[in-house]
Protein backbone atom coordinates (compact mmCIF):
# COMPACT_ATOMS: atom_id res chain seq x y z
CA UNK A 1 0.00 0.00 0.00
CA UNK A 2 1.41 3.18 -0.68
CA UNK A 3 1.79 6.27 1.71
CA UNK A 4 -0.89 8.13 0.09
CA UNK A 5 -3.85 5.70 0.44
CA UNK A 6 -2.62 5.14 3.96
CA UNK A 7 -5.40 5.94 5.95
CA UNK A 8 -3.12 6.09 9.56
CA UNK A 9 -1.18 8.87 10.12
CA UNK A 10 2.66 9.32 9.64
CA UNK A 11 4.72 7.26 12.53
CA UNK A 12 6.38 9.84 15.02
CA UNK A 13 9.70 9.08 16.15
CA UNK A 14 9.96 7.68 19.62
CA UNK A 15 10.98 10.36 22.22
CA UNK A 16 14.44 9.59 24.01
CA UNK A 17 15.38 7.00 21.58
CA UNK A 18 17.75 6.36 18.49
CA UNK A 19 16.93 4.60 15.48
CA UNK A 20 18.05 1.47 16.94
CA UNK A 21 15.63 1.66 19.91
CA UNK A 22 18.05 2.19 22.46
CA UNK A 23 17.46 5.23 25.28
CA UNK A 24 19.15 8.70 23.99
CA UNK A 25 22.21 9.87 26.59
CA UNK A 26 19.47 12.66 28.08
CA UNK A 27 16.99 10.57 29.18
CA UNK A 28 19.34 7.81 31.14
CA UNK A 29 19.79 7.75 34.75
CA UNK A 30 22.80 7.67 36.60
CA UNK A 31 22.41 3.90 37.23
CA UNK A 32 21.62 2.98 33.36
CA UNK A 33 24.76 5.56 32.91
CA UNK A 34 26.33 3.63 35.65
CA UNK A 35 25.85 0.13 33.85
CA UNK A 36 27.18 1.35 30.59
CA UNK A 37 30.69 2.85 32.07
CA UNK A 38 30.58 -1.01 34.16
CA UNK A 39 30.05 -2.42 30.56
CA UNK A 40 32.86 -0.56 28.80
CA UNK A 41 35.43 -1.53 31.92
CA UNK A 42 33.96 -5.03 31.70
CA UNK A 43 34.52 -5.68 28.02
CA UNK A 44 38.24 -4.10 28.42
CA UNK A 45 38.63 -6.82 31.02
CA UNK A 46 37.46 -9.83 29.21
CA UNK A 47 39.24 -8.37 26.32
CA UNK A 48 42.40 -7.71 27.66
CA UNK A 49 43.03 -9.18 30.95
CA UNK A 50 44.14 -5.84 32.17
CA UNK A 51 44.60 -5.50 35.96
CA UNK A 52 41.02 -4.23 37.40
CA UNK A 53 42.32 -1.04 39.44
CA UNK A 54 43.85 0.15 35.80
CA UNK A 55 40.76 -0.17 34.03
CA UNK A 56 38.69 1.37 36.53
CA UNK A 57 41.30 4.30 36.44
CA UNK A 58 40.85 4.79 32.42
CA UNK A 59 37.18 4.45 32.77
CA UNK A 60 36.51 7.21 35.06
CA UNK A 61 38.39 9.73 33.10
CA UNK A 62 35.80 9.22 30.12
CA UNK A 63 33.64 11.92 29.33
CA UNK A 64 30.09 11.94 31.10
CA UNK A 65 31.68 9.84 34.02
CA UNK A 66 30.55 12.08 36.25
CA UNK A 67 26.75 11.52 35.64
CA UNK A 68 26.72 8.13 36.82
CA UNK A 69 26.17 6.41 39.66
CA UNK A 70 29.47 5.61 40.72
CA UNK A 71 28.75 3.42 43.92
CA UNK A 72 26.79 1.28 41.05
CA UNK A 73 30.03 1.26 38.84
CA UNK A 74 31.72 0.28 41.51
CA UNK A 75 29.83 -2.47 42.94
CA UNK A 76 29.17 -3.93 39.01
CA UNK A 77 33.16 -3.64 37.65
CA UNK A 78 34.45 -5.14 40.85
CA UNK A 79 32.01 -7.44 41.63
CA UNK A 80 31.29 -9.30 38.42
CA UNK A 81 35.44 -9.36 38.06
CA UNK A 82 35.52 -10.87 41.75
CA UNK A 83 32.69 -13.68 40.83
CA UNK A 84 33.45 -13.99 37.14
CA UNK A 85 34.21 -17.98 37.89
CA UNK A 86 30.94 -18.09 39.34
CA UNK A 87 28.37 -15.99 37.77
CA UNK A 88 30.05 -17.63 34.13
CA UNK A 89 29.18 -20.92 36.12
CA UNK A 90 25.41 -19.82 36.36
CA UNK A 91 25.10 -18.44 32.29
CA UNK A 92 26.48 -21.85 30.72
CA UNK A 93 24.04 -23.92 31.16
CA UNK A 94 21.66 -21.20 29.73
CA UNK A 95 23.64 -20.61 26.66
CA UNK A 96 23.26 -23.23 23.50
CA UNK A 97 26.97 -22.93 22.70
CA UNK A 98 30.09 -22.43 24.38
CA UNK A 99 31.22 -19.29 26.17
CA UNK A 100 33.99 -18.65 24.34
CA UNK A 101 31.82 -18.36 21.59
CA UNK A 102 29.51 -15.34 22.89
CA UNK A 103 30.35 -11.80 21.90
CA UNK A 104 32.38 -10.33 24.90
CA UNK A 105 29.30 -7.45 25.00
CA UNK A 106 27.07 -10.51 25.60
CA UNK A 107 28.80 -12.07 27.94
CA UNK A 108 29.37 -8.77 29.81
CA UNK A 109 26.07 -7.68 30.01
CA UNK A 110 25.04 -11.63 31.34
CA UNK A 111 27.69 -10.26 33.62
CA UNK A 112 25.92 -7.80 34.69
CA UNK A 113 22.26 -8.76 34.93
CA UNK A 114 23.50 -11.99 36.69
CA UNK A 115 25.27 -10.05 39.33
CA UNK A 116 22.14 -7.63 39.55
CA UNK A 117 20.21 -10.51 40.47
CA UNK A 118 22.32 -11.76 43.03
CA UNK A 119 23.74 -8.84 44.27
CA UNK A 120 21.87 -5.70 43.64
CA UNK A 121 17.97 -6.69 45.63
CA UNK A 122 17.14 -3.00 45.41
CA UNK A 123 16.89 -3.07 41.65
CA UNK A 124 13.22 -5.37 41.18
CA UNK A 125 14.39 -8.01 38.56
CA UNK A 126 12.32 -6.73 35.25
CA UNK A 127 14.54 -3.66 35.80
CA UNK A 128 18.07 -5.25 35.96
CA UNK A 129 16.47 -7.59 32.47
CA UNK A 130 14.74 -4.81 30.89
CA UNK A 131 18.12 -2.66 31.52
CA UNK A 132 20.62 -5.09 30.70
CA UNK A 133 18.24 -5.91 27.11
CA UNK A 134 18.87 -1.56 26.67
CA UNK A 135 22.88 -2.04 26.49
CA UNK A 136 22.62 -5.40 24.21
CA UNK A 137 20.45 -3.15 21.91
CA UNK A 138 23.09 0.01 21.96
CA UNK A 139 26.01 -2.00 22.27
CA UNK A 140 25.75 -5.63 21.13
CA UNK A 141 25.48 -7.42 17.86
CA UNK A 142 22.03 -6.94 15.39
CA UNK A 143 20.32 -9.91 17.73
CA UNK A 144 22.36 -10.22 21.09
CA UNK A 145 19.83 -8.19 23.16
CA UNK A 146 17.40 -11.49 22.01
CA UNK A 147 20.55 -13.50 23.47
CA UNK A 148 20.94 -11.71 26.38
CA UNK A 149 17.02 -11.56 27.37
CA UNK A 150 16.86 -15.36 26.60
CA UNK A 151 19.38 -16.08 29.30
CA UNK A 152 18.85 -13.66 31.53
CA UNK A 153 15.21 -14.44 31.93
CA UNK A 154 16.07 -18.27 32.23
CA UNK A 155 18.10 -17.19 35.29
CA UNK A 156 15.26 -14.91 36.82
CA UNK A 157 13.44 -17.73 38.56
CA UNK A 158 16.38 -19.24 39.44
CA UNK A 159 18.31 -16.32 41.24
CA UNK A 160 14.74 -14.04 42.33
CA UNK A 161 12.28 -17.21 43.01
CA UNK A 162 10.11 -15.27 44.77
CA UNK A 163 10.09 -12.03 43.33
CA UNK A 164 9.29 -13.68 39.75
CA UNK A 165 6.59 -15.70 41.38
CA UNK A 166 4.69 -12.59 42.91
CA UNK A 167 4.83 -11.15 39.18
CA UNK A 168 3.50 -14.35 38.07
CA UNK A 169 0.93 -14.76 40.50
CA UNK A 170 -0.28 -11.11 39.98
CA UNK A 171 0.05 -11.34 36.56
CA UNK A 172 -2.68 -14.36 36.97
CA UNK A 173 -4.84 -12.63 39.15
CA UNK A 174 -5.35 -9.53 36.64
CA UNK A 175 -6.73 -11.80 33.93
């Protein structure tokens, strides 16, 4: 059908978004901001090995640094380095192929939605998936937010039993 016998009109752009979907820098909070710096340093890590302190050091001299949350960073770069062994001992058995095989953006942001989960209680668990889909979208391959969102919400009822059960069980109720 062509534009002119469309009878709807024209599709507005999405507010606060890019073309891709993902949130626009202005309308991120300083935890989303948080996540992404945490991302950056985390992907320099599983990249290069480099020691965590240095990393950290280089990441908070990047521009816009200062309009995250940088108790968040902090708890996200050093925590998912300190539990790597055991939060990439949760993802495998989600994944359908081997670790070493995932984009290091993936695995990162598995990183740190896994650690969320565990770690971060404050954040309700839709938040730390819906967030952690938001950086696979701006920074991940064409499909690894799909990746990432598989996995992540395989691990949900595992790592927040109950909170994903009271979401269920309201969810239920409403229909």
């Amino acid at each position: 059908m062509s534009e002119l016998n469309d009878p709807r009109p024209p599709r507005q752009p999405r507010k606060g978004t890019t073309s891709t979907g993902a949130r626009k820098a202005a309308s991120k909070s300083s935890r989303s901001r948080a996540r992404e710096f945490a991302l950056q340093a985390l992907y320099q890590y599983i990249l290069s090995g480099n020691d965590a302190t240095d990393i950290d050091l280089f990441t908070r001299d990047l521009s816009g640094f200062h309009k995250a949350d940088a108790a968040h960073y902090d708890a996200l770069l050093h925590g998912c380095i300190e539990h790597a062994a055991a939060l990439d001992a949760l993802i495998e058995p989600k994944l359908d192929r081997k670790l070493a095989e995932i984009s290091p953006i993936e695995h990162a942001v598995m990183w740190i939605g896994t650690y969320e989960f565990q770690h971060c209680i404050d954040v309700p668990w839709r938040v730390v998936l819906n967030e952690c889909i938001e950086l696979a979208k701006e920074f991940g391959g064409t499909d690894g937010h799909k990746y990432v969102n598989g996995v992540l919400n395989g691990l949900s009822p595992q790592l927040r039993a109950d909170e994903v059960a009271a979401d269920k069980s309201n969810a239920a109720a409403q229909d």
